[in-house]
N, C-alpha and C. Protein backbone atom coordinates (compact mmCIF):
# COMPACT_ATOMS: atom_id res chain seq x y z
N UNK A 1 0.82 -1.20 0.00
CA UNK A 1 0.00 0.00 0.00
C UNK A 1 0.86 1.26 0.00
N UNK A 2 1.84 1.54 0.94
CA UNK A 2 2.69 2.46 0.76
C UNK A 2 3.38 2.78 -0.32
N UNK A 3 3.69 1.44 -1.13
CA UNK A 3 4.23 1.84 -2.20
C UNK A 3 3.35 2.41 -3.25
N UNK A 4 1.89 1.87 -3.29
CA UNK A 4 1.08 3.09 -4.13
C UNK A 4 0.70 4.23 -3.83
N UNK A 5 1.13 4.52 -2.61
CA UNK A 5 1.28 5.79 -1.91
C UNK A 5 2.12 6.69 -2.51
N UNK A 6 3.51 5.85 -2.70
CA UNK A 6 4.78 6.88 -3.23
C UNK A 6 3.98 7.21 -4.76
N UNK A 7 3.98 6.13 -5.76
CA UNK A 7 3.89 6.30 -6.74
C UNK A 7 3.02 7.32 -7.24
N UNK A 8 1.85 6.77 -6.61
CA UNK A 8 0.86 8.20 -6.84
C UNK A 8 1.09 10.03 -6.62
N UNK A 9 2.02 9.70 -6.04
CA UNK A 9 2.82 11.25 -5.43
C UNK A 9 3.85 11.55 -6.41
N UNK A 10 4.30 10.28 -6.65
CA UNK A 10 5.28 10.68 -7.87
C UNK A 10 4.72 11.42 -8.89
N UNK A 11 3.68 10.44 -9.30
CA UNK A 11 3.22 10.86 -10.82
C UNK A 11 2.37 12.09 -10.54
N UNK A 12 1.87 12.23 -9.92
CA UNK A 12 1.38 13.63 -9.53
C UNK A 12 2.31 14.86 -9.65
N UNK A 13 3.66 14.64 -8.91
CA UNK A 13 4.73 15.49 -9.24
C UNK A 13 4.77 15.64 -10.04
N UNK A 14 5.02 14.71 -11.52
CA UNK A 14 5.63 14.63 -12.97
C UNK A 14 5.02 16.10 -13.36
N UNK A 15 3.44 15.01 -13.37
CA UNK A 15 2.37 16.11 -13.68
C UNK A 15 2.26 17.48 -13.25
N UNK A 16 2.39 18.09 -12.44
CA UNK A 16 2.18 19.20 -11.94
C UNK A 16 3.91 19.87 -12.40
N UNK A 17 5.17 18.93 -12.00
CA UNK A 17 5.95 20.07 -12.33
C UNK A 17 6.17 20.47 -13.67
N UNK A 18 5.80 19.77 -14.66
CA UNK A 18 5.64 20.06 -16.03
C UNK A 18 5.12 21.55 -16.29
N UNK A 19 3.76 21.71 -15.60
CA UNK A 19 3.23 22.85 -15.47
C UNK A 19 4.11 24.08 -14.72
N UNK A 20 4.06 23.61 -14.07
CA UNK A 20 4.96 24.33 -13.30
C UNK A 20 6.22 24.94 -13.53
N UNK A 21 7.03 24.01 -14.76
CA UNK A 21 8.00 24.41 -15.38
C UNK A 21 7.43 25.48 -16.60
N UNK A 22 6.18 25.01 -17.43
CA UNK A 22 5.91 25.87 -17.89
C UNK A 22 5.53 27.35 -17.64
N UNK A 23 5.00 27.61 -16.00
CA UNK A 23 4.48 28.76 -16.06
C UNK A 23 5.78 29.58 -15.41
N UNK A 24 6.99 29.09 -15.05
CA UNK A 24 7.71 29.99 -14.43
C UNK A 24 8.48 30.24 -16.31
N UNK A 25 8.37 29.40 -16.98
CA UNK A 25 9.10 29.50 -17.96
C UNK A 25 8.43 31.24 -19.01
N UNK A 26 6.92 31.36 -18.86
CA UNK A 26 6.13 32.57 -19.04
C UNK A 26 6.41 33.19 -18.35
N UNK A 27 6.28 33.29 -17.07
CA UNK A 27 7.35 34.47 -16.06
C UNK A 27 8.24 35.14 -16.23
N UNK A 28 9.30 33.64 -16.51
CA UNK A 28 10.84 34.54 -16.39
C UNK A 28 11.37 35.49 -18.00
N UNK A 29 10.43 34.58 -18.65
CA UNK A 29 10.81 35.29 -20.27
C UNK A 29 9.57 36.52 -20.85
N UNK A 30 8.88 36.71 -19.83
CA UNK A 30 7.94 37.70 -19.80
C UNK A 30 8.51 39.28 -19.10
N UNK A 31 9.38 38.50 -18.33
CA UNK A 31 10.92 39.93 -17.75
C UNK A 31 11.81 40.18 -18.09
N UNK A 32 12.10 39.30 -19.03
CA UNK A 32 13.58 38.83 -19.41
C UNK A 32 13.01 39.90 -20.48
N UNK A 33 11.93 39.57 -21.58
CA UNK A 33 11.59 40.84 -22.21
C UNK A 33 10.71 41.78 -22.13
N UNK A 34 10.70 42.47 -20.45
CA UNK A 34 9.67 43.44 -20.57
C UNK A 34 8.38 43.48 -20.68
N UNK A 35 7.99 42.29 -20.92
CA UNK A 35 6.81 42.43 -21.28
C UNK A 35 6.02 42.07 -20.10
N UNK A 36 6.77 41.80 -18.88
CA UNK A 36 6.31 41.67 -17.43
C UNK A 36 7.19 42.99 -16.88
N UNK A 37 6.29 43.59 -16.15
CA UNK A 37 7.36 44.74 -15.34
C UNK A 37 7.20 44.73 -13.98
N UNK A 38 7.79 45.58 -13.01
CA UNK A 38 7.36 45.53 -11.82
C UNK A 38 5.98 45.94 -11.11
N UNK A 39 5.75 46.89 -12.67
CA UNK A 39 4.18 47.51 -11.55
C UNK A 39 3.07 46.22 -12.44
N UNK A 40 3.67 45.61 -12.92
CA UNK A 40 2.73 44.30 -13.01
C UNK A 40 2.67 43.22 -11.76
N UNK A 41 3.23 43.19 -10.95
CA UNK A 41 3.73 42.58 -9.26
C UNK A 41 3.01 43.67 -8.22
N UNK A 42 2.57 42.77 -7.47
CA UNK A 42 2.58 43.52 -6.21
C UNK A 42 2.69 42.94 -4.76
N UNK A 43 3.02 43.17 -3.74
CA UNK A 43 3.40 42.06 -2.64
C UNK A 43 3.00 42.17 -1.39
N UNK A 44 2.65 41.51 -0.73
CA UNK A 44 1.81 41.59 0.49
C UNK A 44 3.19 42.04 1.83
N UNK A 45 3.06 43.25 2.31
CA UNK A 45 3.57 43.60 3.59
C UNK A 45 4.16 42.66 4.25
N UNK A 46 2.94 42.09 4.91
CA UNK A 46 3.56 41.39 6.21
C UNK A 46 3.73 39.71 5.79
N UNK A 47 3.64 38.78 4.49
CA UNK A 47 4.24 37.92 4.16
C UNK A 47 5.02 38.15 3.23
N UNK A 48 5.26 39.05 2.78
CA UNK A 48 5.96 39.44 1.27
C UNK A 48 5.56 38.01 0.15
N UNK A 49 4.50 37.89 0.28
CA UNK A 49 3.99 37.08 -0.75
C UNK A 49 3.60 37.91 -2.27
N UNK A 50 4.13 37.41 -3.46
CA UNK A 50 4.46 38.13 -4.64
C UNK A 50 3.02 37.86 -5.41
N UNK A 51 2.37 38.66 -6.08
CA UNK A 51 1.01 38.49 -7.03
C UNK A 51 0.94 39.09 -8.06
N UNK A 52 0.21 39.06 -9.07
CA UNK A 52 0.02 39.32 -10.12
C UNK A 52 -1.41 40.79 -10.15
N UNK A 53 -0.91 41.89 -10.75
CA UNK A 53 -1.93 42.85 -10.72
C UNK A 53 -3.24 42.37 -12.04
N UNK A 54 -4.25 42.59 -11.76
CA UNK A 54 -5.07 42.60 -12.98
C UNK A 54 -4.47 42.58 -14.24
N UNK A 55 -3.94 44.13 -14.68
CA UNK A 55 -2.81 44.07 -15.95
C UNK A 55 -2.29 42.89 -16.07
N UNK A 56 -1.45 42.77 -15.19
CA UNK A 56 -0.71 41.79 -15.14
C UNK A 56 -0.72 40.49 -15.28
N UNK A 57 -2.14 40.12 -14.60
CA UNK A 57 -2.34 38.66 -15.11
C UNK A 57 -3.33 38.86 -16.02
N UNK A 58 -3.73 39.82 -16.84
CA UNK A 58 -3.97 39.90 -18.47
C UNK A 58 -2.24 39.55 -19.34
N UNK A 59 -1.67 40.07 -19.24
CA UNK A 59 -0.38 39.98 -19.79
C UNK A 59 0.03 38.63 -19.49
N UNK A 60 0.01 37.76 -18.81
CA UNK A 60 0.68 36.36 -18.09
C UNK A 60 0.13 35.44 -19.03
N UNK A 61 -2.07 35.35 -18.78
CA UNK A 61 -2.75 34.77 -19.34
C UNK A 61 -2.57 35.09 -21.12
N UNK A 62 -2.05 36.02 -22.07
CA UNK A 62 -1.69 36.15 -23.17
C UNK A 62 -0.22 35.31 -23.58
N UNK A 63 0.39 35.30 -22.51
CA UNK A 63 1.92 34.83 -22.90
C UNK A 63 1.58 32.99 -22.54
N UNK A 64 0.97 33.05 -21.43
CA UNK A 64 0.87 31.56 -21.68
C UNK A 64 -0.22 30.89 -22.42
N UNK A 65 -1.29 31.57 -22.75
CA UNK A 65 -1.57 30.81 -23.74
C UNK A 65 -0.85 30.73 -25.22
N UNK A 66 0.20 31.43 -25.21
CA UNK A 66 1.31 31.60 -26.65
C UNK A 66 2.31 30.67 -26.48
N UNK A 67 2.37 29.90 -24.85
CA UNK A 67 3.36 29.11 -24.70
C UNK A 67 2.84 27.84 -25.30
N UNK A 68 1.75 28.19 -24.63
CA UNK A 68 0.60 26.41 -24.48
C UNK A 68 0.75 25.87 -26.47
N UNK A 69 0.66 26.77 -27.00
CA UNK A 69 0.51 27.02 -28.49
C UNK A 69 2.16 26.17 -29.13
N UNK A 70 3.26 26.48 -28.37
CA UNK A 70 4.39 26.47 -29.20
C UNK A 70 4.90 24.81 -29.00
N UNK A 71 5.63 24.64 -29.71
CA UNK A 71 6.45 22.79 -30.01
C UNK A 71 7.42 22.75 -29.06
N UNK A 72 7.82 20.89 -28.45
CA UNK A 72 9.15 20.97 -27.77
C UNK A 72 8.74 19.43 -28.38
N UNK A 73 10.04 18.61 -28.05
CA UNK A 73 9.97 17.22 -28.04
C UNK A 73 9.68 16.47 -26.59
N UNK A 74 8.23 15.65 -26.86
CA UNK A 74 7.56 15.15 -25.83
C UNK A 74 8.80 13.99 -25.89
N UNK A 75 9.26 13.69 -24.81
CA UNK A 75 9.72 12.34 -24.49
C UNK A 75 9.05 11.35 -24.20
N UNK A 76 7.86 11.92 -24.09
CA UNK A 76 6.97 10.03 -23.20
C UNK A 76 6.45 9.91 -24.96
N UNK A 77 6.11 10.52 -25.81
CA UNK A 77 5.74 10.21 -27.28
C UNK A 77 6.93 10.23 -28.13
N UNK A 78 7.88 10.72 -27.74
CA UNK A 78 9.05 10.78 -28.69
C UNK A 78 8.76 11.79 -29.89
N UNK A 79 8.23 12.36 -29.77
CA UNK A 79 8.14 13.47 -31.15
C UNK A 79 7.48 14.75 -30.62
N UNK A 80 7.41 15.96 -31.59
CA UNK A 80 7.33 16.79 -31.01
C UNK A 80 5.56 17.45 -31.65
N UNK A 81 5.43 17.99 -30.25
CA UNK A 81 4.06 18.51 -29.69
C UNK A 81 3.91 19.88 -29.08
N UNK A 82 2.81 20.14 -28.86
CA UNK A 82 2.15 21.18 -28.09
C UNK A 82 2.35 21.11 -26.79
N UNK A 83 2.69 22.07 -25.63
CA UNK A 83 2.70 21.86 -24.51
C UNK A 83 1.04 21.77 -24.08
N UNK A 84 0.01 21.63 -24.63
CA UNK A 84 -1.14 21.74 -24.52
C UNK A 84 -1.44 20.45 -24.81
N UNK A 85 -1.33 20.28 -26.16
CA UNK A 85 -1.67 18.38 -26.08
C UNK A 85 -0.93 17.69 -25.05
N UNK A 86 0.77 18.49 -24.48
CA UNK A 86 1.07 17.61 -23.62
C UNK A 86 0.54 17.47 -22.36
N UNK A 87 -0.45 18.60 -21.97
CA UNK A 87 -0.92 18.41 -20.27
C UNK A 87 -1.99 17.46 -20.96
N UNK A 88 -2.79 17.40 -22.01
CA UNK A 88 -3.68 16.57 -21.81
C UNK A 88 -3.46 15.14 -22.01
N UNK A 89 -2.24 14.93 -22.43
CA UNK A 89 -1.38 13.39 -22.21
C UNK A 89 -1.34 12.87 -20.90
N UNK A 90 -0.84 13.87 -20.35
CA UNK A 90 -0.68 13.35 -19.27
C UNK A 90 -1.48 13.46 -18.61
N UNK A 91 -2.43 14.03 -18.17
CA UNK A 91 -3.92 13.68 -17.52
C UNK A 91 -4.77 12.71 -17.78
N UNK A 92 -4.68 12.40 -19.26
CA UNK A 92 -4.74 10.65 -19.68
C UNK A 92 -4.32 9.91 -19.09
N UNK A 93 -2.78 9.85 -19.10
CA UNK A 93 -1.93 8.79 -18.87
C UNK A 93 -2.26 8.52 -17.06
N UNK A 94 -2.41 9.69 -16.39
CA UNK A 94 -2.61 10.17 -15.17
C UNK A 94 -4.04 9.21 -14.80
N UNK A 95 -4.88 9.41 -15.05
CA UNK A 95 -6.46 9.04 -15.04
C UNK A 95 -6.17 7.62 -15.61
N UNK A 96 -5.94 6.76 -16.69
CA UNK A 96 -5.25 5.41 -16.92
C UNK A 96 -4.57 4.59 -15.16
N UNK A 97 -3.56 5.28 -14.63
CA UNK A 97 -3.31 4.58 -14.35
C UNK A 97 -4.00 5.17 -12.29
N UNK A 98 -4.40 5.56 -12.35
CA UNK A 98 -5.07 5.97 -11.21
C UNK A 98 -6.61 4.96 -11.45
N UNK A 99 -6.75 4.98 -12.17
CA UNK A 99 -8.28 3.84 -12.75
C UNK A 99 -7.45 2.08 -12.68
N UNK A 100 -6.36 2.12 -12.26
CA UNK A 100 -5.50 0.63 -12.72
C UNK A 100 -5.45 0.01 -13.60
N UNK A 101 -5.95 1.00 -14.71
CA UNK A 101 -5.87 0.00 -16.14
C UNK A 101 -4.38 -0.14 -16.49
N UNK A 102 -3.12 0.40 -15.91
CA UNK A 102 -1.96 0.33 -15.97
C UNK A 102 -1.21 0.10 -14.96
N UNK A 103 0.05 -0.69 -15.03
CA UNK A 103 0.98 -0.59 -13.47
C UNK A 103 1.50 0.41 -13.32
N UNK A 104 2.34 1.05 -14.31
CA UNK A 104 3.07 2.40 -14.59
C UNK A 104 2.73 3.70 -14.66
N UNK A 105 3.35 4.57 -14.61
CA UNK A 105 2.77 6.09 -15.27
C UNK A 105 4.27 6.75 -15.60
N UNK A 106 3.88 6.79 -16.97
CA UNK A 106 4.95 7.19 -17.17
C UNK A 106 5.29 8.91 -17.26
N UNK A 107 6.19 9.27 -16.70
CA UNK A 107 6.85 10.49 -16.32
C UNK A 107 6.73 11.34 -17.63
C-alpha cells in the first residue's frame, strides 16, 4: 500500500511540475523581455507574498496561452508537440493509471 502511496505522489509530481515548469518559464521570459514589469507585481507587507496585478495577469494569461501554443519534443511520445496536447497526455496517462488500467505512469 505504501508503495502506491509513493507512486501516486510521484506521478502527480511529474504532472504538476511540467506545469509548473511551464508557467515559471512565461514568467521569467515575460521579464527577461519586458513584457512583465514591476508595476505588473505587487506584494503583500507582512508575508511578502508576490502576485500578479489585474494588468498583469492579463499579460501572463496572453503569454501563456502563446506558450501552451508552441512545439518541444515530448519524451513520453518521442516526437514533437504542443505543450497543450502535452498536459492533456498526461492527464490521460494520469487518469489510466489511477483507474489501474496500468501498473506504470509514465513520467
Amino acid at each position: 500500500m505504501k508503495s502506491i502511496l509513493i507512486q501516486k505522489r510521484t506521478c502527480r509530481y511529474y504532472s504538476e511540475s511540467m506545469f509548473v515548469m511551464v508557467v515559471d518559464a512565461v514568467v521569467l521570459s515575460g521579464i527577461n523581455r519586458r513584457t512583465l514589469s514591476p508595476k505588473d507585481f505587487t506584494s503583500e507587507p507582512m508575508s511578502k507574498a508576490v502576485s500578479l496585478t489585474g494588468e498583469g495577469l492579463r499579460i501572463f494569461l496572453r503569454l501563456y496561452e502563446q506558450k501552451k501554443q508552441s512545439k518541444f519534443r515530448y519524451s513520453v511520445l518521442q516526437t514533437q508537440c504542443t505543450f497543450q496536447k502535452a498536459f492533456e497526455i498526461q492527464a490521460r496517462l494520469l487518469a489510466i493509471y489511477l483507474m489501474g488500467e496500468t501498473e506504470k505512469y509514465p513520467p
